[in-house]
N, C-alpha and C. Protein backbone atom coordinates (compact mmCIF):
# COMPACT_ATOMS: atom_id res chain seq x y z
N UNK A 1 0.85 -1.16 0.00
CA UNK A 1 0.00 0.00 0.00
C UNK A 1 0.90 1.23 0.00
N UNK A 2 0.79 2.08 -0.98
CA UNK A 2 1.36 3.83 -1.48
C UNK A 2 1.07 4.66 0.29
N UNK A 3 1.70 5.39 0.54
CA UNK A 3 1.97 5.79 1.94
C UNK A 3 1.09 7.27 1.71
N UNK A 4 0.45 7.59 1.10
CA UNK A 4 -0.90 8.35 0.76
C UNK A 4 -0.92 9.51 1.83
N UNK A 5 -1.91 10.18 1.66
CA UNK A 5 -2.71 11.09 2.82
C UNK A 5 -2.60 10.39 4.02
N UNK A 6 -2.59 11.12 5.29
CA UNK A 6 -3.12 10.56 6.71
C UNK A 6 -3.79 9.94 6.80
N UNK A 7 -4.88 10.54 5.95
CA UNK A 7 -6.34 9.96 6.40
C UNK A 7 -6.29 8.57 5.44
N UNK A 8 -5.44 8.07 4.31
CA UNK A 8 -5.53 7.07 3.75
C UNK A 8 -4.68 6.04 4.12
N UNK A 9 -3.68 6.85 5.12
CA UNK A 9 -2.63 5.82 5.89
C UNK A 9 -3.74 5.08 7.11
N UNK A 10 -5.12 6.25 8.16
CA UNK A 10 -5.59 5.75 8.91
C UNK A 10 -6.86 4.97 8.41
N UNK A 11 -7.52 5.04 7.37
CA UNK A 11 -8.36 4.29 6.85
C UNK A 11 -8.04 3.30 6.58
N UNK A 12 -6.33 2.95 6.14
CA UNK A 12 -5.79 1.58 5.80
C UNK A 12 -5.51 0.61 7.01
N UNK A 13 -5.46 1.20 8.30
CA UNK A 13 -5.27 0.33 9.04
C UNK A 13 -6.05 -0.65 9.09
N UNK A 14 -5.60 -1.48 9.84
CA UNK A 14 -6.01 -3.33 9.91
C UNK A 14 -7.00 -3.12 11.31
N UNK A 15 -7.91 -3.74 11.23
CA UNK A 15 -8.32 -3.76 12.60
C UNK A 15 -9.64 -5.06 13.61
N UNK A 16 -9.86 -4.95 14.41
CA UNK A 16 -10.78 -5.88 15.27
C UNK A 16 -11.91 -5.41 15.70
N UNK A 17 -13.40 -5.49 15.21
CA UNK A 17 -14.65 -5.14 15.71
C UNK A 17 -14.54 -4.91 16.72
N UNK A 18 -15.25 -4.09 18.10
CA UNK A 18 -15.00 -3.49 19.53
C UNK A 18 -15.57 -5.21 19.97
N UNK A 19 -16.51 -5.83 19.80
CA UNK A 19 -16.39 -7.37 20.07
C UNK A 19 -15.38 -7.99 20.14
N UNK A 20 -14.71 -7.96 18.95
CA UNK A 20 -13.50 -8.92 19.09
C UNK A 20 -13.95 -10.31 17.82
N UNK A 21 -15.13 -9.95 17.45
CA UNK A 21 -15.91 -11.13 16.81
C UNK A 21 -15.67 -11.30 15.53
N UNK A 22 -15.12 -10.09 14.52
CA UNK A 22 -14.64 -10.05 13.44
C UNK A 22 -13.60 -8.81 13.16
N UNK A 23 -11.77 -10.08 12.53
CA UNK A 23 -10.89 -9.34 12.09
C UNK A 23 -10.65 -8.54 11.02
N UNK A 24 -10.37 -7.38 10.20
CA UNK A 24 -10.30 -6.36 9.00
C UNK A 24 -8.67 -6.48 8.82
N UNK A 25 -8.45 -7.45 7.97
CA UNK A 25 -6.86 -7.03 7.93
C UNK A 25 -6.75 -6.30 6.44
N UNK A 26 -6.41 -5.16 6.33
CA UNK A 26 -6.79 -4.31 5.33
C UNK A 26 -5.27 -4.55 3.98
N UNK A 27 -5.39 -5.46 3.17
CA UNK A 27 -3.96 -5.82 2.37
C UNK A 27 -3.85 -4.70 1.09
N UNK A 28 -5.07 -3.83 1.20
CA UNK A 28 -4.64 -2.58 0.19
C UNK A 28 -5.64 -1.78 0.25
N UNK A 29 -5.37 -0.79 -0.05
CA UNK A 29 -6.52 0.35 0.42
C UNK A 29 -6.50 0.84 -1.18
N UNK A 30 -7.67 1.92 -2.17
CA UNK A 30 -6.90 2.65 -3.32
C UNK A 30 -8.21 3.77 -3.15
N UNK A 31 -7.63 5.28 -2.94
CA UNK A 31 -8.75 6.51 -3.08
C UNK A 31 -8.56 6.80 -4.27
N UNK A 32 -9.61 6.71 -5.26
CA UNK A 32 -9.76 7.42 -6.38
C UNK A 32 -10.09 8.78 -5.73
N UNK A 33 -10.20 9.62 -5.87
CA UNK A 33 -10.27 11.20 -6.14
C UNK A 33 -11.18 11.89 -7.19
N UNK A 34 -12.22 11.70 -7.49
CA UNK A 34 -13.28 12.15 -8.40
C UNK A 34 -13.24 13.56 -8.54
N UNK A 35 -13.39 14.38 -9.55
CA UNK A 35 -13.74 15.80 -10.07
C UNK A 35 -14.64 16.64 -9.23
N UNK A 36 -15.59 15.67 -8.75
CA UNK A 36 -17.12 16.51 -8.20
C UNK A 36 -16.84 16.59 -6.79
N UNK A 37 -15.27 16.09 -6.37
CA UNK A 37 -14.81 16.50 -4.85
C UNK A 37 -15.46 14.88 -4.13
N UNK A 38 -15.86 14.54 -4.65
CA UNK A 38 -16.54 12.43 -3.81
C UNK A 38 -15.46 12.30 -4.17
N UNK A 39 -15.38 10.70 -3.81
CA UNK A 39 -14.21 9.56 -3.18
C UNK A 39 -14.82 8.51 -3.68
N UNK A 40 -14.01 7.53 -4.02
CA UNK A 40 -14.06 5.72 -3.89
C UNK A 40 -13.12 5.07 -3.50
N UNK A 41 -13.59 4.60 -2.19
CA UNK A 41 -12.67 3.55 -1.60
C UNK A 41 -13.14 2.22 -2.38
N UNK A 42 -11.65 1.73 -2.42
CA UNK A 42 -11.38 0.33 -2.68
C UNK A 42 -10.64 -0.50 -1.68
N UNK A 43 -11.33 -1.39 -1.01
CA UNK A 43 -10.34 -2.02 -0.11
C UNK A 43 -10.18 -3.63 -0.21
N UNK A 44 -9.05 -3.64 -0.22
CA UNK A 44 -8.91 -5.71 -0.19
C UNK A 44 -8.32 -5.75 0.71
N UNK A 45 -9.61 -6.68 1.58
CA UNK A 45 -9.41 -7.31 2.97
C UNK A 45 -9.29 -8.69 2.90
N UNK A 46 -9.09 -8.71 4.16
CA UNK A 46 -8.67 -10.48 4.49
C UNK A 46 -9.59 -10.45 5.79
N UNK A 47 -11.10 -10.47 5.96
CA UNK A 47 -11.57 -10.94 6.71
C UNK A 47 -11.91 -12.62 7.97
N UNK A 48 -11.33 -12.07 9.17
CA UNK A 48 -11.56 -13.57 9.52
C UNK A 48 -11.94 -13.57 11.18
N UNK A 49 -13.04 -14.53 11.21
CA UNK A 49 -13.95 -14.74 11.88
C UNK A 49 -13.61 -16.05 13.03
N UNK A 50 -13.90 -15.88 13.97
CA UNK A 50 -13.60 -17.27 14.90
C UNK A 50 -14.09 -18.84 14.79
N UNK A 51 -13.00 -19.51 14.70
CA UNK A 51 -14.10 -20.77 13.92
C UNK A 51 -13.97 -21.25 12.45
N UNK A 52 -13.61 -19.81 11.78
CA UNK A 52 -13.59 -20.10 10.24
C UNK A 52 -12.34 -19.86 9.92
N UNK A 53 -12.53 -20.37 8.62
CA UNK A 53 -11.01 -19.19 7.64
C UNK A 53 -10.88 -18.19 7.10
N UNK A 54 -10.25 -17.59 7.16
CA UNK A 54 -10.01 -16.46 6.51
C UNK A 54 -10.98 -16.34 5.17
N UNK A 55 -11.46 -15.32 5.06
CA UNK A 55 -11.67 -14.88 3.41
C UNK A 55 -11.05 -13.59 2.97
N UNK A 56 -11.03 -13.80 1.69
CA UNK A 56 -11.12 -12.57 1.36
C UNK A 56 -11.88 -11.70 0.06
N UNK A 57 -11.68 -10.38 0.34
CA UNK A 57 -12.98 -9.61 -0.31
C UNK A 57 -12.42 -8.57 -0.87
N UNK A 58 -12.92 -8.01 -1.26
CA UNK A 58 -12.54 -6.02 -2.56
C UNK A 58 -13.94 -5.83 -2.19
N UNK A 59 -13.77 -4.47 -1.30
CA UNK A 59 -15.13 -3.71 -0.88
C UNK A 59 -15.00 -2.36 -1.48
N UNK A 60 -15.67 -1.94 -2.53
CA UNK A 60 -16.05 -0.65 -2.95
C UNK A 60 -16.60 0.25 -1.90
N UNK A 61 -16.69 1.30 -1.76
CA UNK A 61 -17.27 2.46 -0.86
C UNK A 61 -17.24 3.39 -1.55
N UNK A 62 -18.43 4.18 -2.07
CA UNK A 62 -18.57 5.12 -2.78
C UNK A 62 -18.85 6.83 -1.71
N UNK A 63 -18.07 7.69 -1.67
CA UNK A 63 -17.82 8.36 -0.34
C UNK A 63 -18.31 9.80 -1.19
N UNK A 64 -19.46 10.13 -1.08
CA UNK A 64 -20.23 10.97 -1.51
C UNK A 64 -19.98 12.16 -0.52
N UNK A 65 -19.82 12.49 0.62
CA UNK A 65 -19.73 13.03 1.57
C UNK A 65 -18.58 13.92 1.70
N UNK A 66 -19.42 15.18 0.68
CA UNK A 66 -18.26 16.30 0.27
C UNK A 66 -17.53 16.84 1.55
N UNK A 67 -18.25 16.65 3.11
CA UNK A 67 -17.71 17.51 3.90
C UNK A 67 -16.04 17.07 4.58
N UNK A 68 -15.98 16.17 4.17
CA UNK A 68 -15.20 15.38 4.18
C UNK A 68 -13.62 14.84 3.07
N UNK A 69 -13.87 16.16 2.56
CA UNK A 69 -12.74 16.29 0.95
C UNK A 69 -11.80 16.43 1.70
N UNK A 70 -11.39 17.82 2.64
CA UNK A 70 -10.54 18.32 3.07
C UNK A 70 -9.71 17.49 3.96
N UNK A 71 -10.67 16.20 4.88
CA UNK A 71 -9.34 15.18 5.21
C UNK A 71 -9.37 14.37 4.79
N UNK A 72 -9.82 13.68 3.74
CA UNK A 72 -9.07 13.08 2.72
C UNK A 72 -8.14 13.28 2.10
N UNK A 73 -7.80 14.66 1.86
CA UNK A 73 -6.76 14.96 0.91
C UNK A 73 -5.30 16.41 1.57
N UNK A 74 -5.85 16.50 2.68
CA UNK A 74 -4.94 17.38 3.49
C UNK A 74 -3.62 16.08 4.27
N UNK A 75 -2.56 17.32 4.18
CA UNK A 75 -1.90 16.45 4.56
C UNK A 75 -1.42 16.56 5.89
N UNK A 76 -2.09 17.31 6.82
CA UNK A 76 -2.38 17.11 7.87
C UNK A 76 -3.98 17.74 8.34
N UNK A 77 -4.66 16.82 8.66
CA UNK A 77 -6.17 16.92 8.93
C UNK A 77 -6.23 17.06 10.57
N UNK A 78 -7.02 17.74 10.76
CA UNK A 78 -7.81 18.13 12.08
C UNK A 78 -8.04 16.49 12.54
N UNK A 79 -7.32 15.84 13.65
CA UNK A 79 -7.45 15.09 14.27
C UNK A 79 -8.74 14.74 14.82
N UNK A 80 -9.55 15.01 15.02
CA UNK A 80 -10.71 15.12 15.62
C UNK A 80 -11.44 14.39 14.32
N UNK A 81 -11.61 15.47 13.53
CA UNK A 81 -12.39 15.08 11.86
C UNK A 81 -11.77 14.03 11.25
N UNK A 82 -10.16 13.57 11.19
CA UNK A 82 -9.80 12.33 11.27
C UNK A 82 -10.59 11.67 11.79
N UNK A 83 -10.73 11.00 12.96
CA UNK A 83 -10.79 10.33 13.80
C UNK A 83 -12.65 9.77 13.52
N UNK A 84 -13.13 10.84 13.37
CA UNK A 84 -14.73 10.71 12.85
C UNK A 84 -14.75 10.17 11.43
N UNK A 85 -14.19 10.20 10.63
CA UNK A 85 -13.74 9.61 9.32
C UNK A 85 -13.74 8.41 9.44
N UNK A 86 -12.08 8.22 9.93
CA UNK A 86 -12.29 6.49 10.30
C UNK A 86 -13.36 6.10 11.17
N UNK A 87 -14.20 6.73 12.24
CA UNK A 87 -15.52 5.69 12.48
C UNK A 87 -16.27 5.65 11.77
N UNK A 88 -16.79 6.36 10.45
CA UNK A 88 -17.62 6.01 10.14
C UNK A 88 -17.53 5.43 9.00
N UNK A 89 -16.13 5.34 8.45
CA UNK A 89 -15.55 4.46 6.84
C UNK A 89 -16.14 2.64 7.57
N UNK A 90 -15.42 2.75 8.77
CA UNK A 90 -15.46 1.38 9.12
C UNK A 90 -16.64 0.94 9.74
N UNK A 91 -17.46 2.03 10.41
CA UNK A 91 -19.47 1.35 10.54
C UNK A 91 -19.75 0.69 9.54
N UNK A 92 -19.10 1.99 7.85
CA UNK A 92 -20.01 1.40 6.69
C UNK A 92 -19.49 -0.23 6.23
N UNK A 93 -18.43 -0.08 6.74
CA UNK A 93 -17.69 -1.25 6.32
C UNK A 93 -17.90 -2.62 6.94
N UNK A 94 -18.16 -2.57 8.03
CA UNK A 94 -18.83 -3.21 9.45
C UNK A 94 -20.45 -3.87 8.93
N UNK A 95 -21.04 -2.81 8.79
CA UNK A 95 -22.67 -2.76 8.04
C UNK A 95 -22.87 -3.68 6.90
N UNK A 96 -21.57 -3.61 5.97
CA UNK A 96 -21.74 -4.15 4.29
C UNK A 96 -21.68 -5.37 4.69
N UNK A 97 -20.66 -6.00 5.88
CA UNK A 97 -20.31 -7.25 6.37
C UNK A 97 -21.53 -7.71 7.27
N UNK A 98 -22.14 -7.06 7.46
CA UNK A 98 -23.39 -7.90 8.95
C UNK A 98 -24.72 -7.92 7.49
N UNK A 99 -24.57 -7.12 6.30
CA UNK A 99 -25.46 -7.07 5.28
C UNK A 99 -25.36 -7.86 4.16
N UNK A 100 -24.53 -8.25 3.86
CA UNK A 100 -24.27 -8.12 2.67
C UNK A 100 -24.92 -9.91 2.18
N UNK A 101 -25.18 -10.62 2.81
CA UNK A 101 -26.26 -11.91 2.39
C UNK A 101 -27.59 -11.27 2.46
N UNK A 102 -28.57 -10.60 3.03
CA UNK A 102 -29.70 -9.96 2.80
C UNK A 102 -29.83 -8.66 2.28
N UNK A 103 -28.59 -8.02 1.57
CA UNK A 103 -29.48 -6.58 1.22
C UNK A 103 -28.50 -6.46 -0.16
N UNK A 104 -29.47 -6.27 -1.64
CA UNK A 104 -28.84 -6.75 -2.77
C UNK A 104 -28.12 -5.30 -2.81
N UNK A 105 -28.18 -4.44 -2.38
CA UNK A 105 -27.39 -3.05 -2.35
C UNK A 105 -25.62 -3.18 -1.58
N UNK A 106 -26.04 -3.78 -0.45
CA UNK A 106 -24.67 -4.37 0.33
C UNK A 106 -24.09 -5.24 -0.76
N UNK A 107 -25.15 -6.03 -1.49
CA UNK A 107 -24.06 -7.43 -1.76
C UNK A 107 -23.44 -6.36 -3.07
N UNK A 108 -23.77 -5.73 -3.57
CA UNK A 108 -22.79 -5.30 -5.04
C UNK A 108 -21.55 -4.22 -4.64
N UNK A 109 -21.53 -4.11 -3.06
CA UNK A 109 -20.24 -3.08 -2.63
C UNK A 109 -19.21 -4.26 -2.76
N UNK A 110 -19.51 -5.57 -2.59
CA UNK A 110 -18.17 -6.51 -2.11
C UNK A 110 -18.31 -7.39 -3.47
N UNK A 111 -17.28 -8.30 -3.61
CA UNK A 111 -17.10 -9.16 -4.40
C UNK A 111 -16.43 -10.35 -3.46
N UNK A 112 -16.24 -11.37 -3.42
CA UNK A 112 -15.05 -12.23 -2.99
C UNK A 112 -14.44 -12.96 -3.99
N UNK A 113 -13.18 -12.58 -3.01
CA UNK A 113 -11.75 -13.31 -4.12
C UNK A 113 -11.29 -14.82 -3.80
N UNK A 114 -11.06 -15.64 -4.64
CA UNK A 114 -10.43 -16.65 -4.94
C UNK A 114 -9.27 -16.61 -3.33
């Protein structure tokens, strides 16, 4: 993973649900940068669950949420507005995973890989 923005170094981190019940090991992160000031995250994870094996996935996130340009792309962002960033990249990300067998909108953010 390219050593990017802050905010794409802290969105890339790897991490553990506040449960403990499901792992995010994040093996590449990629921000497109769109014209109209939105975002698309691309992330390939290696999700893994207790009990099972590992999988893994490429989760799209389409990041509409203009208020939010400035720490995406600053190269030092207001810590605070950081910090609200990454909670809520990873709710959505959290959400697509507790969704994504019942809601045909969840299932077309992810794919799984071989």
């Amino acid at each position: 993973m390219a050593a990017g923005t802050p905010a794409e170094r802290a969105l890339g981190r790897s991490y553990t649900t506040g449960g403990g019940a499901v792992r995010f090991d994040v093996d590449d992160l990629t921000v497109d940068h769109r014209p109209d000031r939105t975002a698309v995250l691309t992330y390939r994870l290696t999700v893994t669950r207790a009990s099972r094996p590992p999988v893994r996935w490429v989760f799209t996130l389409h990041w509409d949420d203009k208020s939010f340009t400035d720490v995406l792309t600053s190269a030092a962002p207001d810590p605070e507005r950081l910090g609200q960033l990454v909670h809520l990249v990873r709710s959505l990300l959290e959400e697509w995973w507790d969704t994504k067998g019942g809601n045909r909108a969840s299932a077309r953010m992810g794919r799984r890989l071989p």
